[in-house]
C-alpha atoms as a PDB file:
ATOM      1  CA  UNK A   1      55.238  26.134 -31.576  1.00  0.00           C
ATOM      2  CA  UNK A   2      56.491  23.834 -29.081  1.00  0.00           C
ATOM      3  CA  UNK A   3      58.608  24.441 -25.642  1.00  0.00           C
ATOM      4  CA  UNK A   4      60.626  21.732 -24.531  1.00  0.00           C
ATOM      5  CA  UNK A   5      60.446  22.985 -20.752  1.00  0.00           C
ATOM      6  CA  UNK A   6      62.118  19.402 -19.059  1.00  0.00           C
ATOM      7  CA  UNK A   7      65.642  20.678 -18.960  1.00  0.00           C
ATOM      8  CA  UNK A   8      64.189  23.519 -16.272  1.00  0.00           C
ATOM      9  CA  UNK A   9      62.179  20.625 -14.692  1.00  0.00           C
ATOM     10  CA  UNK A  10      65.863  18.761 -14.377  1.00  0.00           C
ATOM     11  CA  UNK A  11      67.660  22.193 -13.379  1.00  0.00           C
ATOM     12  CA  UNK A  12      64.756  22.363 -10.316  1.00  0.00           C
ATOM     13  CA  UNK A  13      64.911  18.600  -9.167  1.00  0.00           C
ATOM     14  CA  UNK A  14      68.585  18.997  -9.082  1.00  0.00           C
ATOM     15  CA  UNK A  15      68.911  22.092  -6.799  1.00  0.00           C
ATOM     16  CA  UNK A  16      66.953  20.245  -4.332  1.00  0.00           C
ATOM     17  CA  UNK A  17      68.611  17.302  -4.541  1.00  0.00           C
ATOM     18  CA  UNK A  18      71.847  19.709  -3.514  1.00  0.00           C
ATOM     19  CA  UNK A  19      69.977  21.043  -1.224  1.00  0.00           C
ATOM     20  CA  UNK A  20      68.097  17.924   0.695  1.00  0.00           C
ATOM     21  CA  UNK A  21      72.212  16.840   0.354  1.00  0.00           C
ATOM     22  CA  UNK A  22      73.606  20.013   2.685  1.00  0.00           C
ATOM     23  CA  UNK A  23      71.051  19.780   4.629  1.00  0.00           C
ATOM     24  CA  UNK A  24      71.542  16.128   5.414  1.00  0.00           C
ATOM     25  CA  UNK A  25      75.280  17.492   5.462  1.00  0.00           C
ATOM     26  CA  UNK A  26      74.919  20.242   8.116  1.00  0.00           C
ATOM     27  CA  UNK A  27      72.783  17.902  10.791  1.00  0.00           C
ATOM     28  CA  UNK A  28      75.758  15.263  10.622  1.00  0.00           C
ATOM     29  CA  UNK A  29      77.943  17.996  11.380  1.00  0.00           C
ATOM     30  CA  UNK A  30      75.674  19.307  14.025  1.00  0.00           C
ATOM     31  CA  UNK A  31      75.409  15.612  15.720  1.00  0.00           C
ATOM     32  CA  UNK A  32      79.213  15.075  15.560  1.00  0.00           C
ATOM     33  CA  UNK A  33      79.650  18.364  17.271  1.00  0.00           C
ATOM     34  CA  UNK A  34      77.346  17.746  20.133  1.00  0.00           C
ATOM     35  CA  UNK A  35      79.590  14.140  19.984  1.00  0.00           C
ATOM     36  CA  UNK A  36      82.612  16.156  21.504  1.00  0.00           C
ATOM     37  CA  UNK A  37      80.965  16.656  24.611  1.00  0.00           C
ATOM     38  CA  UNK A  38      78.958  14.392  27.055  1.00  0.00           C
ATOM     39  CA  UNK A  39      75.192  14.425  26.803  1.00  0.00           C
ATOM     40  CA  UNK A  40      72.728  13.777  29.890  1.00  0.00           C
ATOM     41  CA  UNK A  41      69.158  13.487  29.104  1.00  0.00           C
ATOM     42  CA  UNK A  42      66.441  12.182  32.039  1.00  0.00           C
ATOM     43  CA  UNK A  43      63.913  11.907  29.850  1.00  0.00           C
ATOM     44  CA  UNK A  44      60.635  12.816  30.659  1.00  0.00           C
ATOM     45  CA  UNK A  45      58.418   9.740  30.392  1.00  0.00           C
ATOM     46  CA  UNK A  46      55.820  10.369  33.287  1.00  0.00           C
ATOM     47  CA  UNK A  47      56.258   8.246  36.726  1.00  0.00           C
ATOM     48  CA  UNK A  48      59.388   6.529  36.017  1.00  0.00           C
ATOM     49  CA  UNK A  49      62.955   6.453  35.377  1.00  0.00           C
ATOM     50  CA  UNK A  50      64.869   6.738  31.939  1.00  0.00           C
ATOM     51  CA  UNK A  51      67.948   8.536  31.638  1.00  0.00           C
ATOM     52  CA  UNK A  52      69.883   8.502  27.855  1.00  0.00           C
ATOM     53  CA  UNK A  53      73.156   8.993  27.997  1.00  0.00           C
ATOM     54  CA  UNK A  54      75.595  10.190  24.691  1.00  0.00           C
ATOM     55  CA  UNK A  55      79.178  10.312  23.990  1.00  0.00           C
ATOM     56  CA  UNK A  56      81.097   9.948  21.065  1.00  0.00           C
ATOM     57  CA  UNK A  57      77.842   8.461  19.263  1.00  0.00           C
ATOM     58  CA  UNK A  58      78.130   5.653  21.811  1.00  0.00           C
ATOM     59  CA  UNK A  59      74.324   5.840  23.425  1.00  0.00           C
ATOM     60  CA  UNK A  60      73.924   4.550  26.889  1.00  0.00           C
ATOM     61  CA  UNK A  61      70.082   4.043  28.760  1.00  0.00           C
ATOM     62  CA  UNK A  62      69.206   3.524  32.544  1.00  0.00           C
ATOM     63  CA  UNK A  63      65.779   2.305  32.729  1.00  0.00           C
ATOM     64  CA  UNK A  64      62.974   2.785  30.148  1.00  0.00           C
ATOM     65  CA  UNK A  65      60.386   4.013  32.074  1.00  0.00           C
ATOM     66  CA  UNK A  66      56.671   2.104  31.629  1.00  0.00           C
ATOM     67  CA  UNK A  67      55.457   2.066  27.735  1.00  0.00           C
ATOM     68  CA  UNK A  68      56.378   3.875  24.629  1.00  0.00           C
ATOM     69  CA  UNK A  69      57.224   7.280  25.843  1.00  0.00           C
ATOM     70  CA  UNK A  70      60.812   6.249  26.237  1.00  0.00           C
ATOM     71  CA  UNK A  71      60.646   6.237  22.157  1.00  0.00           C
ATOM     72  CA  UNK A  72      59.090   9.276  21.774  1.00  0.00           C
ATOM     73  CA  UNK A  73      62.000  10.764  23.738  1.00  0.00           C
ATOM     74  CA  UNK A  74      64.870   8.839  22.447  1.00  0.00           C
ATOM     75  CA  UNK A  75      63.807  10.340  18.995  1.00  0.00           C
ATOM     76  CA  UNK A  76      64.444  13.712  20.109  1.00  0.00           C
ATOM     77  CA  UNK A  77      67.871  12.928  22.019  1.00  0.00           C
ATOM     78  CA  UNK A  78      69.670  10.666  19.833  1.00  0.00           C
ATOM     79  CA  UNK A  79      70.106  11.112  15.711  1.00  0.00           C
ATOM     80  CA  UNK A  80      67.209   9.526  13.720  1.00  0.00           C
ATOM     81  CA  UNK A  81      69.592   7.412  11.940  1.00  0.00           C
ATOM     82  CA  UNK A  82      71.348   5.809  14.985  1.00  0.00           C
ATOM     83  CA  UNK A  83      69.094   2.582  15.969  1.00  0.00           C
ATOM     84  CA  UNK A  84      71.735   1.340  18.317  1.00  0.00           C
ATOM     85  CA  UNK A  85      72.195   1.618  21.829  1.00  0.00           C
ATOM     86  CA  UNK A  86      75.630  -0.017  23.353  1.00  0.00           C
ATOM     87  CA  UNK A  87      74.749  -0.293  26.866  1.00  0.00           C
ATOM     88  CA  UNK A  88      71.624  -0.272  28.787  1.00  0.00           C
ATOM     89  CA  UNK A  89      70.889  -0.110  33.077  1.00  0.00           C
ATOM     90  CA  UNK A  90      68.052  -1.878  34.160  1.00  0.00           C
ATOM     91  CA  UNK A  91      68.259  -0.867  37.885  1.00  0.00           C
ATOM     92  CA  UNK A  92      65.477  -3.318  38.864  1.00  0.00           C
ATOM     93  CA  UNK A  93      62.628  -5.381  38.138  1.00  0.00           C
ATOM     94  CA  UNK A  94      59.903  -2.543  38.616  1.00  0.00           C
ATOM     95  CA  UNK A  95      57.227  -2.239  35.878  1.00  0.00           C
ATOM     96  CA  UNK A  96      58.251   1.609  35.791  1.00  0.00           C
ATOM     97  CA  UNK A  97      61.906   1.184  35.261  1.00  0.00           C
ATOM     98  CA  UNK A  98      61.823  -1.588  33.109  1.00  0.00           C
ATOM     99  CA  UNK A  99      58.581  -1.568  30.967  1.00  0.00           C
ATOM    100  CA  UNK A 100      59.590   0.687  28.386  1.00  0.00           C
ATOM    101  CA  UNK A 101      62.264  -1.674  27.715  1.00  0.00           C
ATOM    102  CA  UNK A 102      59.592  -4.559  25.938  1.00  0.00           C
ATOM    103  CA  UNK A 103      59.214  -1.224  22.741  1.00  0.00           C
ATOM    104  CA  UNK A 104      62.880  -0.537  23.144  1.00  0.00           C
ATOM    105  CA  UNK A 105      64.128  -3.986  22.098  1.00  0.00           C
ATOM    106  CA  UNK A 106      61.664  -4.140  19.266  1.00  0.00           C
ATOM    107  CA  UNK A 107      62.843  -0.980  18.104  1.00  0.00           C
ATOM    108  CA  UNK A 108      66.570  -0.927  18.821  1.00  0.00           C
ATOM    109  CA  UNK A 109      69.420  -2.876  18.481  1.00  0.00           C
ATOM    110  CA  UNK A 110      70.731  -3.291  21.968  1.00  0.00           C
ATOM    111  CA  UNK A 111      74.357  -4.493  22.636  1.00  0.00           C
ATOM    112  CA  UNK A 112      74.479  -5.676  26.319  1.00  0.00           C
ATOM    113  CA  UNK A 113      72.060  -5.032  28.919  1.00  0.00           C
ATOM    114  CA  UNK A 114      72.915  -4.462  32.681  1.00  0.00           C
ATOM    115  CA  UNK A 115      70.945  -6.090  35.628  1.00  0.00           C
ATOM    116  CA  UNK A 116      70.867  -7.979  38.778  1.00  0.00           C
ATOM    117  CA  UNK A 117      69.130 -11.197  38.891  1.00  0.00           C
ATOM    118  CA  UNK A 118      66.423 -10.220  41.317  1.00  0.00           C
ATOM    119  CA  UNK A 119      62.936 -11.058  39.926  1.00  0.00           C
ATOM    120  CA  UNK A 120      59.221 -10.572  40.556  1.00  0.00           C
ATOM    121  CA  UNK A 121      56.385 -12.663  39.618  1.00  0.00           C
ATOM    122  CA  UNK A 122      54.576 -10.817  37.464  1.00  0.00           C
ATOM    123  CA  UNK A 123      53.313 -11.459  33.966  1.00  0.00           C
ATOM    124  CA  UNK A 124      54.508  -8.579  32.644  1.00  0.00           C
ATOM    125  CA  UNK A 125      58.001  -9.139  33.692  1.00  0.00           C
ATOM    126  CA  UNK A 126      58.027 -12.571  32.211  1.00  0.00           C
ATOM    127  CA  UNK A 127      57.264 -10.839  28.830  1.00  0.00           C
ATOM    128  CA  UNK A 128      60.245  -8.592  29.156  1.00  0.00           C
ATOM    129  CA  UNK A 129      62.823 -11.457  29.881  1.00  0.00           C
ATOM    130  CA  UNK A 130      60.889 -13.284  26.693  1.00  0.00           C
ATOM    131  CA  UNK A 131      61.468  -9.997  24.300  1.00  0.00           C
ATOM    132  CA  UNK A 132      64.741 -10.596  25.623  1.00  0.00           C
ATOM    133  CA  UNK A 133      65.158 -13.802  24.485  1.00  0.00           C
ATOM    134  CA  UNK A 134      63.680 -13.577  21.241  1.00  0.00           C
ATOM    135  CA  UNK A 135      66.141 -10.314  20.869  1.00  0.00           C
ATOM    136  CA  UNK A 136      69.254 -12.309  21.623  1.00  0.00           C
ATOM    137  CA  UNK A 137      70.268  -9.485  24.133  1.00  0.00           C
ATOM    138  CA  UNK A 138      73.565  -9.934  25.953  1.00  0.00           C
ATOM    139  CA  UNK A 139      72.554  -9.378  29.119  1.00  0.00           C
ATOM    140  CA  UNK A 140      75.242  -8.819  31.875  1.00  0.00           C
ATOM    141  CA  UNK A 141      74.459  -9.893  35.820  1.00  0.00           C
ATOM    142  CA  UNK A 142      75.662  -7.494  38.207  1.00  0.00           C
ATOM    143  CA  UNK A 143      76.087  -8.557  41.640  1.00  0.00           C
ATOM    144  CA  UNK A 144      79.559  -7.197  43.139  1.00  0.00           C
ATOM    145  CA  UNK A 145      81.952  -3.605  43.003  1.00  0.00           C
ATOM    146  CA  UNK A 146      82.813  -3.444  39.792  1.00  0.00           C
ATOM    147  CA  UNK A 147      84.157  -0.624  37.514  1.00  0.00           C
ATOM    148  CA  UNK A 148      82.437  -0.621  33.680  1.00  0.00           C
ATOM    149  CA  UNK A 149      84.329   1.037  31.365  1.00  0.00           C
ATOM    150  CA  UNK A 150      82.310   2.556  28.278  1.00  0.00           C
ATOM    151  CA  UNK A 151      84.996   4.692  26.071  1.00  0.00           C
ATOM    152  CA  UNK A 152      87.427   7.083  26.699  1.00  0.00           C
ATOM    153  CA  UNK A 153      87.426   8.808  30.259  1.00  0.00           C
ATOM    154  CA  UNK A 154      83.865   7.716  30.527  1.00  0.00           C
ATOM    155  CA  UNK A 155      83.032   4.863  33.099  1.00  0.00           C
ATOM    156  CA  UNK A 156      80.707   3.457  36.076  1.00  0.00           C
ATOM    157  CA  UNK A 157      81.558   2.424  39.283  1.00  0.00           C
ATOM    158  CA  UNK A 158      78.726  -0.222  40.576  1.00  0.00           C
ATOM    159  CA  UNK A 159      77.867   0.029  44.362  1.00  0.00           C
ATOM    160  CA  UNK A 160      74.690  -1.723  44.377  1.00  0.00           C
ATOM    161  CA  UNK A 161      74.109  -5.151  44.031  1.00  0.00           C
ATOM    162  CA  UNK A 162      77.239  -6.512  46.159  1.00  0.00           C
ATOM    163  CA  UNK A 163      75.416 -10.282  46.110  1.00  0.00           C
ATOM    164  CA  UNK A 164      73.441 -12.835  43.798  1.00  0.00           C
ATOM    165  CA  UNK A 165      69.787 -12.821  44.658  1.00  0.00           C
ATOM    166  CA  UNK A 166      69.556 -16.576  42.815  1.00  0.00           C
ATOM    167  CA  UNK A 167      67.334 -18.627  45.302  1.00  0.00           C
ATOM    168  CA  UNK A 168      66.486 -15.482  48.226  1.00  0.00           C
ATOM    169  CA  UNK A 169      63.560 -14.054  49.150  1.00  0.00           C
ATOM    170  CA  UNK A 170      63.599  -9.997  48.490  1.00  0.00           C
ATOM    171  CA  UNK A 171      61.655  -8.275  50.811  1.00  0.00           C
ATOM    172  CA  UNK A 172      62.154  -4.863  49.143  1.00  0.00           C
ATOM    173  CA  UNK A 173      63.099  -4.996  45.357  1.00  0.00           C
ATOM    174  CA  UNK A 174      63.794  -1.109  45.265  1.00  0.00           C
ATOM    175  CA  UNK A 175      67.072  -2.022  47.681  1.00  0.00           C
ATOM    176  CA  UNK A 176      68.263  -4.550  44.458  1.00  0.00           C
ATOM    177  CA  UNK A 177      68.513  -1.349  42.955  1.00  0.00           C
ATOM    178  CA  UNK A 178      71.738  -0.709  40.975  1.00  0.00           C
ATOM    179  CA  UNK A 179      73.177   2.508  42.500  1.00  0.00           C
ATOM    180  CA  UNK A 180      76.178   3.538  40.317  1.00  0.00           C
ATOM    181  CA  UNK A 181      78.458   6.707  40.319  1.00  0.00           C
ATOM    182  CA  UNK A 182      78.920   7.445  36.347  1.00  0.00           C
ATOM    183  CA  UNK A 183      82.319   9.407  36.094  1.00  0.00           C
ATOM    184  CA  UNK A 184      83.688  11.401  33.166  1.00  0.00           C
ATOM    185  CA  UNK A 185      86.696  13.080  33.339  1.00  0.00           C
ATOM    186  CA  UNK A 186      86.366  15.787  36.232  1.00  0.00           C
ATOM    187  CA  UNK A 187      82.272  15.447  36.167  1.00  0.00           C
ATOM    188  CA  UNK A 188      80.254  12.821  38.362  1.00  0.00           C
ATOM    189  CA  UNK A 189      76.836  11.945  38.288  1.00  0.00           C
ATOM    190  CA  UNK A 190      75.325   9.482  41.464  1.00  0.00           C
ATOM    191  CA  UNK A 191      72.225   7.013  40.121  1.00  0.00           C
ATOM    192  CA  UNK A 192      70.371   5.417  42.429  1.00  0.00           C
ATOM    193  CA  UNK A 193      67.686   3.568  40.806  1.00  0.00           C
ATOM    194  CA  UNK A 194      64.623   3.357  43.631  1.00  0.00           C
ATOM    195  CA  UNK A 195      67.531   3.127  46.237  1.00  0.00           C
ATOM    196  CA  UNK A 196      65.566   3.882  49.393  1.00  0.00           C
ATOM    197  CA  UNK A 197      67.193   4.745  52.937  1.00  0.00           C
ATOM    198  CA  UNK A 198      68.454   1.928  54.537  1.00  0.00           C
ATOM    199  CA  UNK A 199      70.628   0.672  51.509  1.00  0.00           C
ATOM    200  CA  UNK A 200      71.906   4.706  51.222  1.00  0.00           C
ATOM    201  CA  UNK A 201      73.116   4.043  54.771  1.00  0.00           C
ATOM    202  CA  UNK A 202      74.881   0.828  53.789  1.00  0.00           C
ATOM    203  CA  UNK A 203      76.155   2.032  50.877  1.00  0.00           C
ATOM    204  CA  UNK A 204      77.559   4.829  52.877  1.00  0.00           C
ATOM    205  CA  UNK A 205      78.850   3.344  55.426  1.00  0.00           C
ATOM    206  CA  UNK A 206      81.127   1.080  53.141  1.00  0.00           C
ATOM    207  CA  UNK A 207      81.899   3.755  50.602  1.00  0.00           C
ATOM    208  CA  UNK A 208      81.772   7.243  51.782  1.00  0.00           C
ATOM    209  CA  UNK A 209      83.073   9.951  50.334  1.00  0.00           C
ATOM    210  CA  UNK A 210      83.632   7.913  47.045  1.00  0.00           C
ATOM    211  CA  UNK A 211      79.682   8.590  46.379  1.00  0.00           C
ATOM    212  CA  UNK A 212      80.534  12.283  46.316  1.00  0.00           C
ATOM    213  CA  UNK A 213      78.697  13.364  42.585  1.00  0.00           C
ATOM    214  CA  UNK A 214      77.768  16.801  40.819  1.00  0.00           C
ATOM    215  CA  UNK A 215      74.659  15.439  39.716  1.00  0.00           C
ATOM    216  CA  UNK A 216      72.385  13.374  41.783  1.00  0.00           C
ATOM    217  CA  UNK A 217      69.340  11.740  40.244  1.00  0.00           C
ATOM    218  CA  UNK A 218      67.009  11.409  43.208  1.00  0.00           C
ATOM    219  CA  UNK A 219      66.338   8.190  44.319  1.00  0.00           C
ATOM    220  CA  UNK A 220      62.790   6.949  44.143  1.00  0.00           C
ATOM    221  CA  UNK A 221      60.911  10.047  42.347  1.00  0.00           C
ATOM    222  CA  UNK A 222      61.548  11.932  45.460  1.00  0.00           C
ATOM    223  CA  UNK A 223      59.936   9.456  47.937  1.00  0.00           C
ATOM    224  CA  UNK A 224      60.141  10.511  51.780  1.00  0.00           C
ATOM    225  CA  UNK A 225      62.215   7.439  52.502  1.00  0.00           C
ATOM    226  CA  UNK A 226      64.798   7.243  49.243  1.00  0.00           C
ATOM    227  CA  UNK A 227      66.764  10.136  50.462  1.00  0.00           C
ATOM    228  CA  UNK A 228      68.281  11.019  53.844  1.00  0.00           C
ATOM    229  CA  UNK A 229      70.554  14.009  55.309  1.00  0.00           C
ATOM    230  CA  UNK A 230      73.541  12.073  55.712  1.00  0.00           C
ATOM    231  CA  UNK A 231      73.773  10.551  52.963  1.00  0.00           C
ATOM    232  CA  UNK A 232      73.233  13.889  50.610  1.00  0.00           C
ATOM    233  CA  UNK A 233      75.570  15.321  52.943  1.00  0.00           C
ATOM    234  CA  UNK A 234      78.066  13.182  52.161  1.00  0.00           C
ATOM    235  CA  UNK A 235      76.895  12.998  47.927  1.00  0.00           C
ATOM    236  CA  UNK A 236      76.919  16.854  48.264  1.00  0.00           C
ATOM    237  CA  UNK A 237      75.948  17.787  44.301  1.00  0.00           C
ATOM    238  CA  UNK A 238      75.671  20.603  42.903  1.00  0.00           C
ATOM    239  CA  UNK A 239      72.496  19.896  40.925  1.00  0.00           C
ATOM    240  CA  UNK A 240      69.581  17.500  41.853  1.00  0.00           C
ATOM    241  CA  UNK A 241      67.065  15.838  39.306  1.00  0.00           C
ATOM    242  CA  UNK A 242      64.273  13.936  40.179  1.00  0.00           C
ATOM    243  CA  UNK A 243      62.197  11.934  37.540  1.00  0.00           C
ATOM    244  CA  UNK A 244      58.365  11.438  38.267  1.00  0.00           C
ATOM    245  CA  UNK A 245      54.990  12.011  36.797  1.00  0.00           C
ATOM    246  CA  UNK A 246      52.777  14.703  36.907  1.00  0.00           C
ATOM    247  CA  UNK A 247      49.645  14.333  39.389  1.00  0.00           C
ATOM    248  CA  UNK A 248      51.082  11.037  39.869  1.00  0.00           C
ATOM    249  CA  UNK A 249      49.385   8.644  42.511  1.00  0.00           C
ATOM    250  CA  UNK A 250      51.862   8.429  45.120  1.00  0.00           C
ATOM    251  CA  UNK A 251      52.174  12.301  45.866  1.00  0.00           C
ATOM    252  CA  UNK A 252      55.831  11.951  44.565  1.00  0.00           C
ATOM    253  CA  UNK A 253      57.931  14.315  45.432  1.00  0.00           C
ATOM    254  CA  UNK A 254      57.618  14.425  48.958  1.00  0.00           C
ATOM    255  CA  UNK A 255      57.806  17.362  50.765  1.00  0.00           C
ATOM    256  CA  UNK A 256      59.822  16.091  53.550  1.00  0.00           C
ATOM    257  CA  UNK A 257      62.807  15.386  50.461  1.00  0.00           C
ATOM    258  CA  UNK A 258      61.953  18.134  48.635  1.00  0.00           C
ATOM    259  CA  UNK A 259      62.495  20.267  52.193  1.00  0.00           C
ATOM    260  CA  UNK A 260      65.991  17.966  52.435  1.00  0.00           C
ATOM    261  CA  UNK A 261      67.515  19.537  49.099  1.00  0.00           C
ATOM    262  CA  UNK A 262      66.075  23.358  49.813  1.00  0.00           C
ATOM    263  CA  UNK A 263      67.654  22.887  52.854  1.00  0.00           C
ATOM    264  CA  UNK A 264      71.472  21.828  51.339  1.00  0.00           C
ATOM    265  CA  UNK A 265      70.757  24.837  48.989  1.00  0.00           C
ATOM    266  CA  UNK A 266      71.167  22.525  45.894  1.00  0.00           C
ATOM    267  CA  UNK A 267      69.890  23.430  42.605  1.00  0.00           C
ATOM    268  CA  UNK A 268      66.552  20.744  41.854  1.00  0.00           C
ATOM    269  CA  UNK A 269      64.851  19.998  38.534  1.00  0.00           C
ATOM    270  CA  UNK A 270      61.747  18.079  37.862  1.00  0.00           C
ATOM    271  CA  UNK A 271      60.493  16.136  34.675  1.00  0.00           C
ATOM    272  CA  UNK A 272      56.853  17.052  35.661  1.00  0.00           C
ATOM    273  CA  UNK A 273      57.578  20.643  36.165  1.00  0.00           C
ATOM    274  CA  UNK A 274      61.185  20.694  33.224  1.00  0.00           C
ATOM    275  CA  UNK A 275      59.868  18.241  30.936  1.00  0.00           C
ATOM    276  CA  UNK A 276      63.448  16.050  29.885  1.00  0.00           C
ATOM    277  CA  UNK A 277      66.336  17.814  31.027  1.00  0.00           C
ATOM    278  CA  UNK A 278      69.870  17.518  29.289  1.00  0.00           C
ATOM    279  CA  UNK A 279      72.840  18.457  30.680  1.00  0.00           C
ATOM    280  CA  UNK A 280      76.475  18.723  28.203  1.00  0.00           C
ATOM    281  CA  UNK A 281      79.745  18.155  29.925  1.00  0.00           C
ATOM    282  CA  UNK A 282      83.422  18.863  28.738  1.00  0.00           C
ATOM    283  CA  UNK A 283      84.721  16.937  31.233  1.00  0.00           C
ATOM    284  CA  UNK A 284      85.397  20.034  33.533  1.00  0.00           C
ATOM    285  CA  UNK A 285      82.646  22.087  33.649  1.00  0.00           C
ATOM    286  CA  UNK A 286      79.076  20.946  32.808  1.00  0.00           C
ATOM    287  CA  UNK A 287      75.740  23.120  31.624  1.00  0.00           C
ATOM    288  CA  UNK A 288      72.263  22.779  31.286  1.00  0.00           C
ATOM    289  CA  UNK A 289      71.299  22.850  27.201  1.00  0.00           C
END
């Protein structure tokens, strides 16, 4: 006698077909959720900067730290099915702030890029700007005060560059740094790129209290001469986060900053010590996830 068993083979196949479906279902649901609010990430890829920003499944990256770690990340903060990123910071021409960004292009579709027009000679740097080429990226000069508005409440006020560096000599490419003050709603958050002392002064001394944040991603991994008392007197967050590398080679953070923000009592995280840290904002209150 002969059992015709396919119609249980079909009964199985389809139940997890229904089931691969709700499950596909349920994580849309769960990313448009996490949509409603404002996502901070400072990704944790070693001794540099990347920070992934995420609202309203618009993505936004500062820096890309040096090599592929930026992708490892980026898979765990954005959805696996979003390969786009609207807006991207390259705060300057430093291998680990803008290195990651040679795998990001290859990997992501990238809708305007954000940088001065300070270069270095370096061959590696040359190979960026080609990927860029080859990528058709918009790419966007910054080199005045200028307010960037991304969607909805969210936006950026630029405080650094305020000139062209076309035809100069740069003594100190960390000061070409773009230092911008992202603002959403009732929540601020203060980058600084490697932003060391002497440009927080000038910056300060032109702006002042406008560079008052919530959040301040330390400026230079934590160097002994990227952050000073009066100017995070004056920036006065709440929470502190400083991106570097663990063991790295330049003894980042220093003690003498790490000493500065015990001392103003504010709240510090580290990407050696935390791994990536995400914050989630409402627009009034914000939380560590």
């Amino acid at each position: 006698m002969i059992i015709n068993r396919r119609p249980n083979r079909n009964i199985f196949l389809f139940f997890i077909l229904l089931l691969l479906v709700i499950s596909i279902l349920t994580w849309q649901a769960v990313f448009h959720i996490q949509d409603d609010n404002l996502q901070i990430n400072f990704l944790d890829v070693g001794q540099g900067d990347s920070i992934h920003i995420r609202k309203n499944n618009i993505d936004i990256l500062i820096d890309a730290g040096d090599g592929k770690r930026v992708l490892e990340e980026l898979g765990k903060t954005m959805p696996f099915y979003d390969r786009t990123i609207e807006c991207v910071f390259l705060t300057h021409p430093h291998l680990d702030h803008y290195g990651g960004m040679i795998e990001l292009v290859a990997n992501y579709e990238i809708e305007k890029l954000y940088m001065s027009d300070a270069v270095v000679d370096s061959d590696s740097y040359v190979e960026f700007i080609r990927q860029l080429e080859i990528n058709n990226i918009a790419i966007d000069f910054i080199h005045n005060y200028e307010k960037i508005d991304i969607v909805d409440d969210l936006y950026f006020i630029i405080f650094n560059p305020t000139e062209s560096y076309i035809g100069k000599k740069i003594s100190n490419v960390n000061n070409t740094s773009i230092v911008k003050k992202m603002n959403y709603k009732n929540i601020s958050v203060l980058f600084t790129g490697d932003a060391e002392n002497d440009l927080q002064s000038a910056i300060l001394s032109i702006h002042g209290n406008r560079l008052k944040s919530d959040i301040y991603k330390v400026s230079h991994h934590g160097s002994k001469n990227a952050t000073n008392h009066d100017f995070l007197q004056i920036v006065n967050p709440e929470i502190a986060v400083i991106p570097v590398g663990t063991n790295n080679r330049f003894g980042h953070p220093h003690d003498e900053t790490l000493n500065l923000l015990e001392l103003f009592e504010i709240r510090t995280f580290r990407t050696d010590i935390d791994g990536t840290i995400t914050f989630i904002s409402d627009g009034i209150n914000f939380w560590r996830k």
